[in-house]
C-alpha atoms as a PDB file:
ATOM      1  CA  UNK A   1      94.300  88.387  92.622  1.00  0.00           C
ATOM      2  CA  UNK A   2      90.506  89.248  93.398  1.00  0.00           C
ATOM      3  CA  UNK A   3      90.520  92.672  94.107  1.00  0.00           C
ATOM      4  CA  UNK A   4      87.918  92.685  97.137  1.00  0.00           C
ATOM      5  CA  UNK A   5      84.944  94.795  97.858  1.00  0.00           C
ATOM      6  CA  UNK A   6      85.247  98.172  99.302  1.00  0.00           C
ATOM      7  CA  UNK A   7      88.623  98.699  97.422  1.00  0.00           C
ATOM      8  CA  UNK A   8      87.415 101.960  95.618  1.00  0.00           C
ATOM      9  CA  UNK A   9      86.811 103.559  98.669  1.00  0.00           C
ATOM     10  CA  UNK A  10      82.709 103.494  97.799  1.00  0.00           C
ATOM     11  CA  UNK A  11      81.166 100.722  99.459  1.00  0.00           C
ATOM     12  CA  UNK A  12      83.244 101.043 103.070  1.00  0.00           C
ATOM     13  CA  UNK A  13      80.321 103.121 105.771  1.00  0.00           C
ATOM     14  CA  UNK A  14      82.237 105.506 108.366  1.00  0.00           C
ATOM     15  CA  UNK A  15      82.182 103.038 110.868  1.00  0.00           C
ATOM     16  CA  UNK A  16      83.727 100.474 109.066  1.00  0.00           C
ATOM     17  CA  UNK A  17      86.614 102.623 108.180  1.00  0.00           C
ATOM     18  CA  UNK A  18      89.672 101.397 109.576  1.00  0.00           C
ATOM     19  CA  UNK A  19      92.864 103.212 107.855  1.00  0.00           C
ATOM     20  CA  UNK A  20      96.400 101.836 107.840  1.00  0.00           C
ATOM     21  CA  UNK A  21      98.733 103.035 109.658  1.00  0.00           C
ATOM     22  CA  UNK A  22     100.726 106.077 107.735  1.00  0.00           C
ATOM     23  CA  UNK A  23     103.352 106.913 110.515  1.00  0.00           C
ATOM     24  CA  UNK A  24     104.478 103.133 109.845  1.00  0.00           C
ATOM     25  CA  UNK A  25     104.195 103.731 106.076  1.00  0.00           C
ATOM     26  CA  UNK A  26     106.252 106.732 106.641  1.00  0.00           C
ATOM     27  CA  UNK A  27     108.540 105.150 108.501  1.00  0.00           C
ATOM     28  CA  UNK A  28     109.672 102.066 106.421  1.00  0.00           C
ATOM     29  CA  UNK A  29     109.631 104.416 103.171  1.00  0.00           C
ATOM     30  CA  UNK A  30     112.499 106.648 105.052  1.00  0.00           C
ATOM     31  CA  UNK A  31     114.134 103.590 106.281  1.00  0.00           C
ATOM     32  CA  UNK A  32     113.885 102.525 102.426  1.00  0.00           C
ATOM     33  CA  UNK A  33     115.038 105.872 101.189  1.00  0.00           C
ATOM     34  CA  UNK A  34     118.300 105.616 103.487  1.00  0.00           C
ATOM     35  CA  UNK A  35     119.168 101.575 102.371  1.00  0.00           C
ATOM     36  CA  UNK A  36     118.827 102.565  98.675  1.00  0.00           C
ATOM     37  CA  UNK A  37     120.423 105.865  99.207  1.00  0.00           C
ATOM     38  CA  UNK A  38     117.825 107.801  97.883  1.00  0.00           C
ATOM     39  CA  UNK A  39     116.299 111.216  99.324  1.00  0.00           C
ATOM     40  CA  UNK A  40     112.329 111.401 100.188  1.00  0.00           C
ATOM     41  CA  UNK A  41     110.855 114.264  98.376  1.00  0.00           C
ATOM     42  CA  UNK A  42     107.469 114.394  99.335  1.00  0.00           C
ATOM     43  CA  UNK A  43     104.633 112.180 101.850  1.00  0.00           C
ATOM     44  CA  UNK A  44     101.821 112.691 101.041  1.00  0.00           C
ATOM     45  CA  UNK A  45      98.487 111.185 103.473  1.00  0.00           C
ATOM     46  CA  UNK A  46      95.060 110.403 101.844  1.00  0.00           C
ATOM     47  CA  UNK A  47      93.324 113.572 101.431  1.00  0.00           C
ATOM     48  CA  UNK A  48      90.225 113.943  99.177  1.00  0.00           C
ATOM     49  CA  UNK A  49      89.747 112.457  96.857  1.00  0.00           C
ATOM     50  CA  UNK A  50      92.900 110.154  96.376  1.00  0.00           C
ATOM     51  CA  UNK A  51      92.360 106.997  98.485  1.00  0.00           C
ATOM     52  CA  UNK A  52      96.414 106.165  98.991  1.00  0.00           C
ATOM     53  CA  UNK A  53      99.700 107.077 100.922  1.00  0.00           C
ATOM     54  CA  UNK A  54     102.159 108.118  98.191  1.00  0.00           C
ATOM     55  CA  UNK A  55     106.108 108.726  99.732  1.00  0.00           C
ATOM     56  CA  UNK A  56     108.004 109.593  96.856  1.00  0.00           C
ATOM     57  CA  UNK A  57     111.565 108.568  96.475  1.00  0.00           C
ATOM     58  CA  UNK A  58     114.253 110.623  94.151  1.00  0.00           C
ATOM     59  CA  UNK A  59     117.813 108.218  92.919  1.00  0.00           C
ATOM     60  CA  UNK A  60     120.102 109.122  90.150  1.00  0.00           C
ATOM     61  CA  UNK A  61     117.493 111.711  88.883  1.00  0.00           C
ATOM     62  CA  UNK A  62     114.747 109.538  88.970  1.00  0.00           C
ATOM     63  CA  UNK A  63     111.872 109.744  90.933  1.00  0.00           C
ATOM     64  CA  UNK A  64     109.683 106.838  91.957  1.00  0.00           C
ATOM     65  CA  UNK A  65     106.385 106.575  94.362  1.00  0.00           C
ATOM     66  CA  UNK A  66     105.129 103.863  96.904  1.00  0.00           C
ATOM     67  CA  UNK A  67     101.590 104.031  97.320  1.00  0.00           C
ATOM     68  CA  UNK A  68      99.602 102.405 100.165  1.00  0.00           C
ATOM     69  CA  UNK A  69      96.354 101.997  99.676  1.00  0.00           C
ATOM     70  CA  UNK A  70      94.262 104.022 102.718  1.00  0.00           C
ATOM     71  CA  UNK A  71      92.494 100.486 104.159  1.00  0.00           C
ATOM     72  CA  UNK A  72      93.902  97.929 102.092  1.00  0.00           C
ATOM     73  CA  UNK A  73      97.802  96.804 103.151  1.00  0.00           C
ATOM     74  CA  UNK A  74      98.048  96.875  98.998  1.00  0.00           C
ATOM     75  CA  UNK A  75     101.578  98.579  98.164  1.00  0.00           C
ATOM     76  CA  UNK A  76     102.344  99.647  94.613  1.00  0.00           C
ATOM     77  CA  UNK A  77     105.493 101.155  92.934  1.00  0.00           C
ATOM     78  CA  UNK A  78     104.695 103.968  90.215  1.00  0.00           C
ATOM     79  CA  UNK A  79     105.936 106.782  88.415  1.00  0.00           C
ATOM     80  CA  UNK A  80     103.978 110.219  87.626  1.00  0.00           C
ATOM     81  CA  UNK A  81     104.060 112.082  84.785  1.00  0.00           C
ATOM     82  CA  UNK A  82     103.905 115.587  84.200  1.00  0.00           C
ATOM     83  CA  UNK A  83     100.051 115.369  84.249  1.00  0.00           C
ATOM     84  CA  UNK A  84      99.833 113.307  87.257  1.00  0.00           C
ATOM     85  CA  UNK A  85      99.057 110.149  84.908  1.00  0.00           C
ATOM     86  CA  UNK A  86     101.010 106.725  87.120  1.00  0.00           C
ATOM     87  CA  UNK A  87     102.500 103.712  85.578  1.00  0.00           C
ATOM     88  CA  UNK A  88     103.100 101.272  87.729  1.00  0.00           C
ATOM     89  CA  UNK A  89     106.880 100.187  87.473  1.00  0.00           C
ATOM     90  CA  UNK A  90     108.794  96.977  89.074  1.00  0.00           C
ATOM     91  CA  UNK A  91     111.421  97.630  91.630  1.00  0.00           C
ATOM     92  CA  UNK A  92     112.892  94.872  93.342  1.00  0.00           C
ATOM     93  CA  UNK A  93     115.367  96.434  96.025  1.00  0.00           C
ATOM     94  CA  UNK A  94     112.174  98.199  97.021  1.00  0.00           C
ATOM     95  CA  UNK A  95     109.937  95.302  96.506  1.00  0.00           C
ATOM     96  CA  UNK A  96     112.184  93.087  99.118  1.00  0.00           C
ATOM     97  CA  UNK A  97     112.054  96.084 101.788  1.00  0.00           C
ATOM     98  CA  UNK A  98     108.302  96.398 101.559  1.00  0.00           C
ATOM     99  CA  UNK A  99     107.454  92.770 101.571  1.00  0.00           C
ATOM    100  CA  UNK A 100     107.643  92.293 105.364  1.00  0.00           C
ATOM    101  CA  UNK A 101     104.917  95.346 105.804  1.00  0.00           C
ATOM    102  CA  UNK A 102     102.688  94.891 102.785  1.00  0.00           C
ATOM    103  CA  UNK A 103     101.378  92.959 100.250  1.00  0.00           C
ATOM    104  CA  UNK A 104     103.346  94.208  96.946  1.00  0.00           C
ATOM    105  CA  UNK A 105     100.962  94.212  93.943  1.00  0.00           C
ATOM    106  CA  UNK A 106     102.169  93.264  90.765  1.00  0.00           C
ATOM    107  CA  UNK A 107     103.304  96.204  87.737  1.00  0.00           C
ATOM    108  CA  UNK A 108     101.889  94.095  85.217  1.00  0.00           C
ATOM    109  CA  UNK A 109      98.703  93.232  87.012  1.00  0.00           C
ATOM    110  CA  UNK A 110      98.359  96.810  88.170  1.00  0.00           C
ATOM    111  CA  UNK A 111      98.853  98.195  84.841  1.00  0.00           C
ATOM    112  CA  UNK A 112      96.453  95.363  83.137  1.00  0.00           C
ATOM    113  CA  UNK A 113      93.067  95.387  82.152  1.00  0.00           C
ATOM    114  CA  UNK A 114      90.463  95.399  85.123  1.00  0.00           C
ATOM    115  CA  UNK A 115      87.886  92.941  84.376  1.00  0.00           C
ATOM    116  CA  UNK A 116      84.460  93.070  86.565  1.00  0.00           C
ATOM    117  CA  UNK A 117      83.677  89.480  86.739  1.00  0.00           C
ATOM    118  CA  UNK A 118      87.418  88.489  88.273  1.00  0.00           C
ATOM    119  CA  UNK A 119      86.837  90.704  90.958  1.00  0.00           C
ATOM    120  CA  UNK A 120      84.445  91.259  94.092  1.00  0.00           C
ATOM    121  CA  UNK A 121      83.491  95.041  93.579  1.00  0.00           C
ATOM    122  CA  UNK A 122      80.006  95.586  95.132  1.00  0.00           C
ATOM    123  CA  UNK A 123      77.504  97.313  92.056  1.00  0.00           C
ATOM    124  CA  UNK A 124      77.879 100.825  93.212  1.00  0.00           C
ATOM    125  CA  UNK A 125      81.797 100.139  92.787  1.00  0.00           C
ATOM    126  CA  UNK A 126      81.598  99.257  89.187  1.00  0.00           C
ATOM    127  CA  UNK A 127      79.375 102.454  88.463  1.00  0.00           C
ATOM    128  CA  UNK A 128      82.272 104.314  89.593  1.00  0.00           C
ATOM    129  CA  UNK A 129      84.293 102.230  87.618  1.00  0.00           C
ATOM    130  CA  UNK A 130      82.222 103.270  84.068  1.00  0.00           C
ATOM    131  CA  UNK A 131      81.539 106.617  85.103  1.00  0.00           C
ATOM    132  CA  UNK A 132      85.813 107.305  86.004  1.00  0.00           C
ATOM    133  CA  UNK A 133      86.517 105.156  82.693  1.00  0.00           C
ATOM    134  CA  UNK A 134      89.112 103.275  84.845  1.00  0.00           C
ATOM    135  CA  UNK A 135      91.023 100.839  83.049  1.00  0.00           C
ATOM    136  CA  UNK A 136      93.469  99.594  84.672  1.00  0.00           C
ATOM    137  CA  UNK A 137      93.619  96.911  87.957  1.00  0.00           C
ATOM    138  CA  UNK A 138      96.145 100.049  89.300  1.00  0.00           C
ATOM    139  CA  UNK A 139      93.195 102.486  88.434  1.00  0.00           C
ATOM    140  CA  UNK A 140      90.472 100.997  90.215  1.00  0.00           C
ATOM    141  CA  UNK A 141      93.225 100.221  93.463  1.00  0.00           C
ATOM    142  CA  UNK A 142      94.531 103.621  93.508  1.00  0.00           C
ATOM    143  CA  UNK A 143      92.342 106.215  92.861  1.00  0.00           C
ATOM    144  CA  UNK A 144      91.758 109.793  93.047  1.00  0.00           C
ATOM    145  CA  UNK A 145      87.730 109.676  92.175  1.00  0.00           C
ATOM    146  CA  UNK A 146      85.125 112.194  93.967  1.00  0.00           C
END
């Protein structure tokens, strides 16, 4: 996958901004929440500087996040640590229930190395890129940069 420009949230001008639809996000993540029986902890909308939706679903003890990006119809599954840090997990009752809504990225090519010249990240994108020290496909996608 080419990750396109604009993706980092620094190349997209005010007018050109047009955000997905969170009260649908919302929506399917509950309607996810009751098929897996799981509970829905926290929603969470964009807000600066993090540049994704992020419903987070709690089953058996564990607790695992859906992110939408805020312009992209990218979905990815992760889990947080106690610093906030995400790894991007595989979770195929959710990935089948999100399908028909999104396009579901990938764990491993979320949580493998980005590399500039397979993607179409405009120059002021990859500054951000070095000056973040994002690593990951995942990091550049979802990101909480200022």
């Amino acid at each position: 996958m080419r990750l396109p420009k604009g993706i980092t949230g620094f190349t997209i001008g005010e007018s050109e901004l047009i955000p997905m639809d969170g009260g649908l996000f919302k929506k399917v993540g509950y309607d996810i929440a009751r098929k897996l029986q799981s509970e829905v902890v926290s929603f969470q909308s964009p807000a600066y500087p993090t540049n994704y939706y992020r419903l987070d679903l709690q089953r058996e003890g564990r607790t695992l996040s859906i992110l939408l990006h805020e312009y992209f119809p990218y979905v990815a599954i992760a889990s947080f640590d106690a610093e906030q840090r995400k790894v991007f997990v595989t979770c195929d009752e959710m990935v089948s229930k999100l399908n028909p809504f999104y396009e579901v990225l990938d764990a491993a090519f979320l949580n493998g190395a980005f590399n500039p010249e397979l993607h179409d990240l405009a120059a002021r994108e990859l500054e951000q890129v070095r000056f973040w020290g994002a690593k990951t496909n995942g990091d550049v996608i979802f990101n909480s940069w200022d």
